[in-house]
C-alpha atoms as a PDB file:
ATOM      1  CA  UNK A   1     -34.105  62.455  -5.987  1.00  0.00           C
ATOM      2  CA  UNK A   2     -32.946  65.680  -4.571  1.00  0.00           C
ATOM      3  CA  UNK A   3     -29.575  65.541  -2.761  1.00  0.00           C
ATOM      4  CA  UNK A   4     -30.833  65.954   0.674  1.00  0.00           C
ATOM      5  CA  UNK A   5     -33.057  63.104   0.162  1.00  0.00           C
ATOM      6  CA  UNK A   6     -30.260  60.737  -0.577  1.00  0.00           C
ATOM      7  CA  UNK A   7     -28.404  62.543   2.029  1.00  0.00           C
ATOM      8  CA  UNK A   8     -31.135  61.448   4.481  1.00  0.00           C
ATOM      9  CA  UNK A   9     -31.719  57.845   3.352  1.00  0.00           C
ATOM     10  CA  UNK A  10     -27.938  57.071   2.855  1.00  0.00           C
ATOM     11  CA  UNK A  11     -26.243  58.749   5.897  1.00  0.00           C
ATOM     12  CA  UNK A  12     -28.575  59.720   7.419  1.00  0.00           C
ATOM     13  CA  UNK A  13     -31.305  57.013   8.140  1.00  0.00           C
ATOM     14  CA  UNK A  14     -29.173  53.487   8.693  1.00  0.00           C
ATOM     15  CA  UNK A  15     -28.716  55.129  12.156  1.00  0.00           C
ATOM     16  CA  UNK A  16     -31.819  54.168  13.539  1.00  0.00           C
ATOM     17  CA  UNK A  17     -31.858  50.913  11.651  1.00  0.00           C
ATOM     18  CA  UNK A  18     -33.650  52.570   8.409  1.00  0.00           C
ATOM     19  CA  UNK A  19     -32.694  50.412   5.332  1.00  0.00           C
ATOM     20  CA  UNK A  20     -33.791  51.963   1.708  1.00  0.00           C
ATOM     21  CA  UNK A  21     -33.979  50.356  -1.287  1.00  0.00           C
ATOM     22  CA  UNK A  22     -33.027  52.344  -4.565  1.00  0.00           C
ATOM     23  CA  UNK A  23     -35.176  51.776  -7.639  1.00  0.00           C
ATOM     24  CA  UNK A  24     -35.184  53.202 -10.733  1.00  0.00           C
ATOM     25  CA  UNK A  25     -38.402  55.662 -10.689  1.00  0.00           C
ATOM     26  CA  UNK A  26     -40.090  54.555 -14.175  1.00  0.00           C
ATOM     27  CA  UNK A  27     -39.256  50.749 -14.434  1.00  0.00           C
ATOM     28  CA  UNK A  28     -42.845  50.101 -12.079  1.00  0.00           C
ATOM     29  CA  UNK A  29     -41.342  45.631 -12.168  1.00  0.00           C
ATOM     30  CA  UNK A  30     -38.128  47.922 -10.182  1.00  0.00           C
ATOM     31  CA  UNK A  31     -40.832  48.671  -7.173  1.00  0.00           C
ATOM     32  CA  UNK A  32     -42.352  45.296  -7.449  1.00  0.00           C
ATOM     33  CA  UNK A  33     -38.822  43.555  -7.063  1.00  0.00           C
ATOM     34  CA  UNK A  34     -37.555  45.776  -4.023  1.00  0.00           C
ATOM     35  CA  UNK A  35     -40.392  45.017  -2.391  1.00  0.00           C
ATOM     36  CA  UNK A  36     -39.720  43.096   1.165  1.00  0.00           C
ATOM     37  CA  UNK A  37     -41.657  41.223   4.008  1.00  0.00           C
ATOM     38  CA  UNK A  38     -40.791  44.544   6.390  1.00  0.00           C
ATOM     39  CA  UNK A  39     -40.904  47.342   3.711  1.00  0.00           C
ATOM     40  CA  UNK A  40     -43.092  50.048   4.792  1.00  0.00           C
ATOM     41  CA  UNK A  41     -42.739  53.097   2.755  1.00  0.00           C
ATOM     42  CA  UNK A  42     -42.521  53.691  -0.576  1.00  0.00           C
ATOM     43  CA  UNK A  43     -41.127  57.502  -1.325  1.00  0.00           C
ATOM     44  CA  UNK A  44     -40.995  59.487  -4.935  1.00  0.00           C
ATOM     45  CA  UNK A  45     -40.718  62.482  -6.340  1.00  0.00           C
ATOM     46  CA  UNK A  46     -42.967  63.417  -9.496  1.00  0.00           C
ATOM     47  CA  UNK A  47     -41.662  65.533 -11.343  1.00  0.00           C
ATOM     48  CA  UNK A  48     -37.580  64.714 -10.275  1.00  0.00           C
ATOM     49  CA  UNK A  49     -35.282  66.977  -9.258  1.00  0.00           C
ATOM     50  CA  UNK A  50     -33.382  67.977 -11.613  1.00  0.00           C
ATOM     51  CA  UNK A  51     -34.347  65.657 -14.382  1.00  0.00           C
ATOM     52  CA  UNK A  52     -38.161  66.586 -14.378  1.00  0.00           C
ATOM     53  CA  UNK A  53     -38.810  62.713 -14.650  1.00  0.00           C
ATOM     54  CA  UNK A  54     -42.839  61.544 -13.697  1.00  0.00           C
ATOM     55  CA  UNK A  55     -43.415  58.694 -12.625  1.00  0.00           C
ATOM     56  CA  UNK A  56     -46.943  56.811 -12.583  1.00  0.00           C
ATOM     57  CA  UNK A  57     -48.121  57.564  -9.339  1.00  0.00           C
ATOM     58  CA  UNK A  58     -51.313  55.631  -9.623  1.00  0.00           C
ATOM     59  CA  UNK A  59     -49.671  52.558 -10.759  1.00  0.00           C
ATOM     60  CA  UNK A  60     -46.844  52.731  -7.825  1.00  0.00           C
ATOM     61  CA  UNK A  61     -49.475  53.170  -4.937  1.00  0.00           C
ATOM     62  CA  UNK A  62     -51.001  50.276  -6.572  1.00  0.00           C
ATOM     63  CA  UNK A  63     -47.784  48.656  -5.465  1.00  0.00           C
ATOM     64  CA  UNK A  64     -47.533  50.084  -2.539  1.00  0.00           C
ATOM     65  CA  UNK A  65     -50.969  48.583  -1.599  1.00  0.00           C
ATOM     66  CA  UNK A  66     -50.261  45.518  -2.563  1.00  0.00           C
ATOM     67  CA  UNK A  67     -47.302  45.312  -0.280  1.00  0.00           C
ATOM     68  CA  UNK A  68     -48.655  46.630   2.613  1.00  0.00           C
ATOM     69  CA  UNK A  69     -46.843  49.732   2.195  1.00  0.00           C
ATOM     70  CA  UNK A  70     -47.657  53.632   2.198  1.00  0.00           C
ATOM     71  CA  UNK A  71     -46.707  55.576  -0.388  1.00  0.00           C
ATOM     72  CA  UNK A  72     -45.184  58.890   0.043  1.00  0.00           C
ATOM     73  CA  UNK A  73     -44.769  61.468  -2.809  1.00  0.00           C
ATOM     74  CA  UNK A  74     -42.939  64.730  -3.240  1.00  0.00           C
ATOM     75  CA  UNK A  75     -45.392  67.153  -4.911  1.00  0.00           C
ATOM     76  CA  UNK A  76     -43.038  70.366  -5.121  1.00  0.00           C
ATOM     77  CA  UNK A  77     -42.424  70.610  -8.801  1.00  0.00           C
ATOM     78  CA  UNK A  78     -46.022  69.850 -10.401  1.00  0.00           C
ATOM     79  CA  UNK A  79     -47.738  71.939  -7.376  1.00  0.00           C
ATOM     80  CA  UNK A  80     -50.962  71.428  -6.027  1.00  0.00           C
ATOM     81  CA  UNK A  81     -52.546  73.355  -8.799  1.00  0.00           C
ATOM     82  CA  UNK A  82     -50.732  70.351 -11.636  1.00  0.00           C
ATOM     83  CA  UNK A  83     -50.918  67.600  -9.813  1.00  0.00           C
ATOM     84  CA  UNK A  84     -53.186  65.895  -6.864  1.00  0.00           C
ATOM     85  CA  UNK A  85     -51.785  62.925  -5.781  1.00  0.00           C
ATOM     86  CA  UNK A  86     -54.091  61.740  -2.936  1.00  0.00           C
ATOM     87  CA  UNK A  87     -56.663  61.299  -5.649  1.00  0.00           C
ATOM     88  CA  UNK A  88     -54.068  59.123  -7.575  1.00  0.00           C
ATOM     89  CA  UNK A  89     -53.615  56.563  -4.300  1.00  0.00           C
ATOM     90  CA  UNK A  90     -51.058  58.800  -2.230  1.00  0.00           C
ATOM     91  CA  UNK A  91     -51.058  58.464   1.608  1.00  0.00           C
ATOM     92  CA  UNK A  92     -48.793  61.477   2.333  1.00  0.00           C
ATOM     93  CA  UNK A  93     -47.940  64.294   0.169  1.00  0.00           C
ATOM     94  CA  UNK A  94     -44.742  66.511   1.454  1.00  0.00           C
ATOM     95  CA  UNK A  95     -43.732  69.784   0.102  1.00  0.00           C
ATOM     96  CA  UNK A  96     -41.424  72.361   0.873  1.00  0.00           C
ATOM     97  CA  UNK A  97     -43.681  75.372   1.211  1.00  0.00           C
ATOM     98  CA  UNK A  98     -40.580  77.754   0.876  1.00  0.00           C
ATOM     99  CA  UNK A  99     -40.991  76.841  -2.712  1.00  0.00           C
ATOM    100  CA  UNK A 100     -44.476  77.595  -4.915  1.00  0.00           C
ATOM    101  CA  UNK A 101     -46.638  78.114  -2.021  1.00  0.00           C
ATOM    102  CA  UNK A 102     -44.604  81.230  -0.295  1.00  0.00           C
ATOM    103  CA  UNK A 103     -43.429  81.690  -3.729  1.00  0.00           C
ATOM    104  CA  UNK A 104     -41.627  85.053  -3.194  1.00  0.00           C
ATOM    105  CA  UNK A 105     -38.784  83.837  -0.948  1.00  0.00           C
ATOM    106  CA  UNK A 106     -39.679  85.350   2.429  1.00  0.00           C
ATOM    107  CA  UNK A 107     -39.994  82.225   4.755  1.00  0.00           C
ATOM    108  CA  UNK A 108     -38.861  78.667   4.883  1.00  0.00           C
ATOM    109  CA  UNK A 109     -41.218  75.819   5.570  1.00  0.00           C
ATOM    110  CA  UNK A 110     -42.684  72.017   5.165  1.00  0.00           C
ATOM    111  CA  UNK A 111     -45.977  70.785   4.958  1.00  0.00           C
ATOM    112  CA  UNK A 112     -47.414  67.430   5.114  1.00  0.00           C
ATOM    113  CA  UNK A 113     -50.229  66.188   3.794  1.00  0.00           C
ATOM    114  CA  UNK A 114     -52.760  63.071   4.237  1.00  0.00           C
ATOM    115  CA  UNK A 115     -56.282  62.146   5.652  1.00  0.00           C
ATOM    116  CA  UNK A 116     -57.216  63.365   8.892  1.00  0.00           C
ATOM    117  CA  UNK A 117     -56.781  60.103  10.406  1.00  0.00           C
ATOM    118  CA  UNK A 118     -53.483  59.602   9.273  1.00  0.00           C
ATOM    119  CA  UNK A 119     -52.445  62.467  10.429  1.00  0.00           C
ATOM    120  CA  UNK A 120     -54.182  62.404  13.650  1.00  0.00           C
ATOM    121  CA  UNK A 121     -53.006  59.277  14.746  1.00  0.00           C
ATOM    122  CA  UNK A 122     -49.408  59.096  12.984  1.00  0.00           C
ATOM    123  CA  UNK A 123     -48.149  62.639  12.337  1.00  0.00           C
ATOM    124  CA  UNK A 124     -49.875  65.027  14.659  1.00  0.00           C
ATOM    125  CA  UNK A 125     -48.667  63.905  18.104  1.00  0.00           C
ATOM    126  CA  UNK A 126     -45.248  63.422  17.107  1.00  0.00           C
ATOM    127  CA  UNK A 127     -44.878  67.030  16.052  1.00  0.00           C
ATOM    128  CA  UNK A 128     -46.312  68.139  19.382  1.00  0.00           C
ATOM    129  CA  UNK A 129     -43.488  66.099  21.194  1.00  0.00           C
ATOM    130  CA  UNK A 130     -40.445  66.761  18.881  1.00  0.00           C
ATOM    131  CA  UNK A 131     -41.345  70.824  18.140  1.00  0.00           C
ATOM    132  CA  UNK A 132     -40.561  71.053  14.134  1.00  0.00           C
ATOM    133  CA  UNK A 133     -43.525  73.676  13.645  1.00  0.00           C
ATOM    134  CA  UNK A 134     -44.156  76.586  11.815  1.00  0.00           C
ATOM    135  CA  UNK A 135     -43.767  80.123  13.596  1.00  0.00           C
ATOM    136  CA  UNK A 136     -47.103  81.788  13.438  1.00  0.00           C
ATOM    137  CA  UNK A 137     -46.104  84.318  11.451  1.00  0.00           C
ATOM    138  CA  UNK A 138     -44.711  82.240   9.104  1.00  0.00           C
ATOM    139  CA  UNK A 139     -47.639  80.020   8.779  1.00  0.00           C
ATOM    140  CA  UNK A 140     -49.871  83.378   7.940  1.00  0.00           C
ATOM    141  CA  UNK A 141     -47.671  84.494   5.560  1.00  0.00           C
ATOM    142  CA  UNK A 142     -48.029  80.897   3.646  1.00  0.00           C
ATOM    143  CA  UNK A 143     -51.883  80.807   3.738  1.00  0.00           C
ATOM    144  CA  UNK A 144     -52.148  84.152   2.644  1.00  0.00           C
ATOM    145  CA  UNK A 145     -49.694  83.439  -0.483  1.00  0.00           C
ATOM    146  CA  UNK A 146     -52.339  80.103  -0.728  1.00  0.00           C
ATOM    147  CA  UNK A 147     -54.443  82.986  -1.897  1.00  0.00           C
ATOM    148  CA  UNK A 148     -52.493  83.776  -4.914  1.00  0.00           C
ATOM    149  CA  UNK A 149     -51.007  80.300  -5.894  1.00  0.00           C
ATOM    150  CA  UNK A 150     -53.215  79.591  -8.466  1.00  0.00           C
ATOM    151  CA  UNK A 151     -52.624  83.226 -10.270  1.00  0.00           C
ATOM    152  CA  UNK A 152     -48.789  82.833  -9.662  1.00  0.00           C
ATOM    153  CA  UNK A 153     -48.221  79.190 -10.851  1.00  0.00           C
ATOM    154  CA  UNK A 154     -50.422  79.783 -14.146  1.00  0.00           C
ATOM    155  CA  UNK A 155     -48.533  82.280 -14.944  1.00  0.00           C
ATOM    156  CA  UNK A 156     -45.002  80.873 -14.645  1.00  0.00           C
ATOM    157  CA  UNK A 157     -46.350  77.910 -16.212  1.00  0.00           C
ATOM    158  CA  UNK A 158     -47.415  79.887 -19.372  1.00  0.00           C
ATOM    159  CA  UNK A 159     -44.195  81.534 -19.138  1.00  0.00           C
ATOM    160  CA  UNK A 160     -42.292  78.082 -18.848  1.00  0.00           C
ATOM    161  CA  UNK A 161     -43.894  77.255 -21.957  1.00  0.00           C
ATOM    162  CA  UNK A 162     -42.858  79.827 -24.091  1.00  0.00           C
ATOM    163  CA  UNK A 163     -39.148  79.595 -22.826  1.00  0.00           C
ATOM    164  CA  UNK A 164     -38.788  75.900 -23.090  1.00  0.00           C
ATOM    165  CA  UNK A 165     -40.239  76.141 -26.456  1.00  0.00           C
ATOM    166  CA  UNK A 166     -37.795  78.511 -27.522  1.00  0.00           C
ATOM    167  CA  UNK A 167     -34.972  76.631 -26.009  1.00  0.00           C
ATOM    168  CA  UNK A 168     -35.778  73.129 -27.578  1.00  0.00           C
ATOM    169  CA  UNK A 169     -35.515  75.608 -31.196  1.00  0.00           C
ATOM    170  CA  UNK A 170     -31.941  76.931 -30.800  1.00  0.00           C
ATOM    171  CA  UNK A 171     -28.508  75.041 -31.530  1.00  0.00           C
ATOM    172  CA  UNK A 172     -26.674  75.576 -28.285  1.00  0.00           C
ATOM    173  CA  UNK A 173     -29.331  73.120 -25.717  1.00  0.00           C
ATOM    174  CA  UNK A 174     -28.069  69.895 -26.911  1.00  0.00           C
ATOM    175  CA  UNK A 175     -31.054  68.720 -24.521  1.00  0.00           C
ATOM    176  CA  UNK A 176     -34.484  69.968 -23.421  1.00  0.00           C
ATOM    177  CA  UNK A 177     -36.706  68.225 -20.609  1.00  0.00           C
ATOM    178  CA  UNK A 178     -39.912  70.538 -20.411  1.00  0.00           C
ATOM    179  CA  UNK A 179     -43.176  68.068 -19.035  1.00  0.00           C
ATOM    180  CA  UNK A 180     -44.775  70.333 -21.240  1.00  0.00           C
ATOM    181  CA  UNK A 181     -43.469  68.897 -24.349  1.00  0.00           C
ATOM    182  CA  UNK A 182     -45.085  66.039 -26.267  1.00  0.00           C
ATOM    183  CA  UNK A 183     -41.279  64.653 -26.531  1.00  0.00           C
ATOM    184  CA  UNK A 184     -41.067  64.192 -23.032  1.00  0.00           C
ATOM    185  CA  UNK A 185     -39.740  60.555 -22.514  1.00  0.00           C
ATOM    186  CA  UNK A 186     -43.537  60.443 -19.831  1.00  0.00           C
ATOM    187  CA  UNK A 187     -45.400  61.926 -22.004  1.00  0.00           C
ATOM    188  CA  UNK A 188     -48.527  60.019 -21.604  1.00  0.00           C
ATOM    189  CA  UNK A 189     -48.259  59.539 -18.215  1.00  0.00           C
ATOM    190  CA  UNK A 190     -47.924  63.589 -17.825  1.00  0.00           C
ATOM    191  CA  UNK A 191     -51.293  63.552 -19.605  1.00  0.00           C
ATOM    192  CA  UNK A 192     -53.119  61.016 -17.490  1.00  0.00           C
ATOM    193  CA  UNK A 193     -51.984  62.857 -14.494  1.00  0.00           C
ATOM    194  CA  UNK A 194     -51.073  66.577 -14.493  1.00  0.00           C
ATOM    195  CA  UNK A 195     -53.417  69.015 -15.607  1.00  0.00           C
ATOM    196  CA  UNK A 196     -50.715  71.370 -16.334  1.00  0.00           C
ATOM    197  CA  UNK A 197     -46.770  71.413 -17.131  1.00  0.00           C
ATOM    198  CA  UNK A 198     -44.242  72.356 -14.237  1.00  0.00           C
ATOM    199  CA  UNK A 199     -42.419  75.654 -13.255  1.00  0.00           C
ATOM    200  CA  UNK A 200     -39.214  74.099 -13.969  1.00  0.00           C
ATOM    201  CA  UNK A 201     -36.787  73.067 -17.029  1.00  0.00           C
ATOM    202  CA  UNK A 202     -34.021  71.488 -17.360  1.00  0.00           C
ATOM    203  CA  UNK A 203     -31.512  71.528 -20.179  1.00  0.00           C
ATOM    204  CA  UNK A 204     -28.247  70.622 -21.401  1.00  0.00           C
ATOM    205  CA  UNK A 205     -25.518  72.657 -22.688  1.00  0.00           C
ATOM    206  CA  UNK A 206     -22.051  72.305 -24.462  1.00  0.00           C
ATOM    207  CA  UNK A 207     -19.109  72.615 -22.857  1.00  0.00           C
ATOM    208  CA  UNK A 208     -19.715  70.409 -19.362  1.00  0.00           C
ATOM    209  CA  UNK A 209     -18.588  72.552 -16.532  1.00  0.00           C
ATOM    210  CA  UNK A 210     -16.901  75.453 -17.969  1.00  0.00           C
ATOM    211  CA  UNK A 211     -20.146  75.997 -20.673  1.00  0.00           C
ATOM    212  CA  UNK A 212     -22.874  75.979 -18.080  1.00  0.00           C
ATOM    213  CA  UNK A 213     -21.097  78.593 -15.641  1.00  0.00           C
ATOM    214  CA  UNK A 214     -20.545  81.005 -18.911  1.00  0.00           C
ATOM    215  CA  UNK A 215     -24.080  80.872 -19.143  1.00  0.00           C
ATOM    216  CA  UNK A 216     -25.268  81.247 -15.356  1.00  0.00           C
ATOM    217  CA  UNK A 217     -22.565  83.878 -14.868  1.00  0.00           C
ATOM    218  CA  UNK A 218     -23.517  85.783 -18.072  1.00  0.00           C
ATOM    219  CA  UNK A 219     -27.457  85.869 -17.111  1.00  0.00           C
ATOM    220  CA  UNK A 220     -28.401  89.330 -15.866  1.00  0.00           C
ATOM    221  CA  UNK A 221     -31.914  88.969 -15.200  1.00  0.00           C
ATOM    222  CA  UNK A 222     -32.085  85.155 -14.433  1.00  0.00           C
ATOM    223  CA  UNK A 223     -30.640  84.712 -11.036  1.00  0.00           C
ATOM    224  CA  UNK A 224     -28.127  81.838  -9.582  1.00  0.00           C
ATOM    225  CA  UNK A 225     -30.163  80.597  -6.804  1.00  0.00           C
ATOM    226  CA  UNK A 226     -30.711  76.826  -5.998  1.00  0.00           C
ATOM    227  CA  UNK A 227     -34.384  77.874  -4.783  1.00  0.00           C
ATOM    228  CA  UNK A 228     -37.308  77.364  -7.079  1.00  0.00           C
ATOM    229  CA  UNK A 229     -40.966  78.059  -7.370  1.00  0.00           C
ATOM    230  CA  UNK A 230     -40.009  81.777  -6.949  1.00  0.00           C
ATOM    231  CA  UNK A 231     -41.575  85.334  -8.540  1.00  0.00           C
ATOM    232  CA  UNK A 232     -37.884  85.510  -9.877  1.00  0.00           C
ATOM    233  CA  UNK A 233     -36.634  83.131 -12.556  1.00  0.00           C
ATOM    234  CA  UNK A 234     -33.825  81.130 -10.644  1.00  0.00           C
ATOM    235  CA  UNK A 235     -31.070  79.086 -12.319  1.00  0.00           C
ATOM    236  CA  UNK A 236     -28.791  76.755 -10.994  1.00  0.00           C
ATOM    237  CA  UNK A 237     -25.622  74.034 -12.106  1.00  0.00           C
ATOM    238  CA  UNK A 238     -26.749  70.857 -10.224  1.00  0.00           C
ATOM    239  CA  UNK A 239     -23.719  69.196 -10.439  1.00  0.00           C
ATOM    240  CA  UNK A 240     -22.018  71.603  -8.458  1.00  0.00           C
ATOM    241  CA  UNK A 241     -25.114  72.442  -5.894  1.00  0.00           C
ATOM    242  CA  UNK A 242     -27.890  70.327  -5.487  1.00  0.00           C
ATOM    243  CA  UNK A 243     -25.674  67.310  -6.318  1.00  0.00           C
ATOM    244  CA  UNK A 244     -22.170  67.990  -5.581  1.00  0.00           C
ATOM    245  CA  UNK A 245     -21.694  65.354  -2.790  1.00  0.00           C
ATOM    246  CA  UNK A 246     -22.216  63.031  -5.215  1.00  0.00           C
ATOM    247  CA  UNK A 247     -19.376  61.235  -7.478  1.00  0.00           C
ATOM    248  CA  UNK A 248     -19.323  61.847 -11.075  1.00  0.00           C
ATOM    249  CA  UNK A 249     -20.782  58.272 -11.778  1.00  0.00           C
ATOM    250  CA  UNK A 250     -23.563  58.484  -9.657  1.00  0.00           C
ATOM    251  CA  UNK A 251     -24.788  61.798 -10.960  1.00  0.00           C
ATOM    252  CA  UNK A 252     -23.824  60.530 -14.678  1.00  0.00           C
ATOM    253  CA  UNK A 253     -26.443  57.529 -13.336  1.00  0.00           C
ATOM    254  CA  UNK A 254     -28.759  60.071 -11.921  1.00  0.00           C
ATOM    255  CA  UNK A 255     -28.982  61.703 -15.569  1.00  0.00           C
ATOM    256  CA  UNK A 256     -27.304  64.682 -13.624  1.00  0.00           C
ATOM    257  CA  UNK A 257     -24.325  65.916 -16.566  1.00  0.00           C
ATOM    258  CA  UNK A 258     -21.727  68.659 -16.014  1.00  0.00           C
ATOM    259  CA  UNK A 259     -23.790  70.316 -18.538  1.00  0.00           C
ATOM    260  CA  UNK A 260     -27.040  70.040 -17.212  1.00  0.00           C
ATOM    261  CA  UNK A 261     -29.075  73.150 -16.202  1.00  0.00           C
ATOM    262  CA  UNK A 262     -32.176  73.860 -14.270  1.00  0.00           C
ATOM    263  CA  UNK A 263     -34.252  76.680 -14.790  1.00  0.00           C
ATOM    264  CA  UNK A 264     -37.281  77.875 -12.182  1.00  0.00           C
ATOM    265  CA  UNK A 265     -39.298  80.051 -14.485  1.00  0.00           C
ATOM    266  CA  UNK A 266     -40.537  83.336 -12.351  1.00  0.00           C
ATOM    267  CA  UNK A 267     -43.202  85.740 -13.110  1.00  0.00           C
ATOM    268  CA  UNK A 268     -41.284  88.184 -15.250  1.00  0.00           C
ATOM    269  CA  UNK A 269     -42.039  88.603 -19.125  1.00  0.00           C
ATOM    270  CA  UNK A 270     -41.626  85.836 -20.727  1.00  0.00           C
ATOM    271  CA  UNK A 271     -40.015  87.752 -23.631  1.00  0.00           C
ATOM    272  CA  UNK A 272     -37.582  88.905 -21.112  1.00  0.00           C
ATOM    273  CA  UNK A 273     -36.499  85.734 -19.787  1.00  0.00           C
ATOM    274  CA  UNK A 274     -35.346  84.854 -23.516  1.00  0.00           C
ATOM    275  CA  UNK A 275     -33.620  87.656 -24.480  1.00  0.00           C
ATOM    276  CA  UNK A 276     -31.545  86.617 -20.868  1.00  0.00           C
ATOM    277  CA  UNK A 277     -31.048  83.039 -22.191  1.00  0.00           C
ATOM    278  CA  UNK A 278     -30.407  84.634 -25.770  1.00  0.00           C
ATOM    279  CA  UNK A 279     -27.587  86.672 -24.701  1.00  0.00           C
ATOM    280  CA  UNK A 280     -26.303  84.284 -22.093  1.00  0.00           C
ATOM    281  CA  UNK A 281     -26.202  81.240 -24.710  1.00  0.00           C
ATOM    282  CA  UNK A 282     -24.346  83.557 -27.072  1.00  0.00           C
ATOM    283  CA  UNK A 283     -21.551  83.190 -24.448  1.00  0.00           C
ATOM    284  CA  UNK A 284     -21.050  79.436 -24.517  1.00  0.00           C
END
């Protein structure tokens, strides 16, 4: 999970009497055992952040129905275009629009997803009462980039490709995690359910620490930027952003190394992009 979600169901939650249950994502027996007479969401992401794990959506809303729960799943990595999952047994899909669907880092926003009567009688109210809306400008500048999403992701997609396959053929990634790649630890489950590999990659360098800031602070096109889904190819050290609040053992158990890069792949050439990481590897 991304570290404001475990910010928000650790610290965050318990204050209103929220308990959450930890499982690990792919183990689908894990969901089945946490499972308890008052549990009443079940929450995911799919692909992770950072790890790019996928988890079997349809299976876990199978669970989910079976206790009496709804199931709740973070769509920002595989995008709309990849990846549907209220036709895999979703109730909710969230995503933060600031991501794939502005896609050029002008605004910041959420949306929330589910069937009109969901919505209507769970969601819609409680957002007129509390005020956490869009400004109208805001909101047009998000439909109209709805326009291009389908051009925009396609193309980083294609351009993810290329780089992660040029990654997983050098020395210095000791590690490549690309949903793209048939040696993805989900591959079949990637098949069954996206229609396309992610935006993102992450890999694994020598060195811990010290070896992944030689490469983010040798990159001259790539920028450091814990945003993703942008025109720009962003790169960022999780260990030290996204996850720093954590202790070294829980990120080691989150698959979250000192070495451990994460790549959002932009709309630039993707023959650019390498000769970045080319040059910027060479410095490790």
């Amino acid at each position: 999970l991304f570290g404001s979600c475990r910010y928000i169901i650790e610290d965050h939650l318990p204050r209103y009497g929220v308990e959450t249950t930890l499982v690990e994502g792919t183990d689908l027996e894990a969901w089945r055992k946490a499972v308890r007479p008052n549990t009443k969401l079940f929450f995911l992401e799919s692909p992770s952040n950072p790890t790019l794990e996928v988890l079997d959506i349809a299976a876990i809303a199978k669970v989910a129905k079976e206790a009496g729960a709804r199931l709740v799943v973070d769509n920002v990595f595989a995008t709309p275009l990849y990846q549907r999952p209220l036709e895999l047994g979703a109730d909710i899909v969230v995503y933060s629009a600031t991501k794939h669907i502005d896609g050029q880092g002008r605004c910041l926003g959420g949306l929330i997803l589910g069937s009109k009567a969901l919505i209507e009688a769970d969601i819609q109210n409680y957002l007129r009462q509390t005020g956490p809306i869009l400004s109208p400008f805001n909101a047009w500048v998000m439909l109209k980039a709805l326009e291009t999403l389908p051009l925009r992701v396609a193309r980083q997609a294609q351009n993810a490709t290329a780089v992660a396959d040029w990654l997983a053929a050098q020395s210095k990634p000791t590690k490549v995690i690309f949903p793209g790649h048939q040696n993805h630890p989900q591959a079949e489950i990637i098949k069954r359910q996206m229609s396309g590999p992610s935006t993102m990659i992450a890999f694994e360098v020598p060195g811990g620490k010290a070896g992944a800031y030689r490469l983010l602070d040798a990159c001259k096109l790539i920028r450091i930027s814990n945003n993703l889904g942008d025109a720009k190819s962003l790169i960022v050290h999780p260990a030290t952003t996204t996850h720093q609040r954590f202790t070294p053992e829980v990120r080691a158990a989150m698959g979250v190394s000192d070495g451990l890069i994460r790549l959002s792949i932009g709309l630039e050439h993707h023959d650019d992009l390498i000769a970045d990481l080319e040059q910027a590897l060479a410095k490790v």
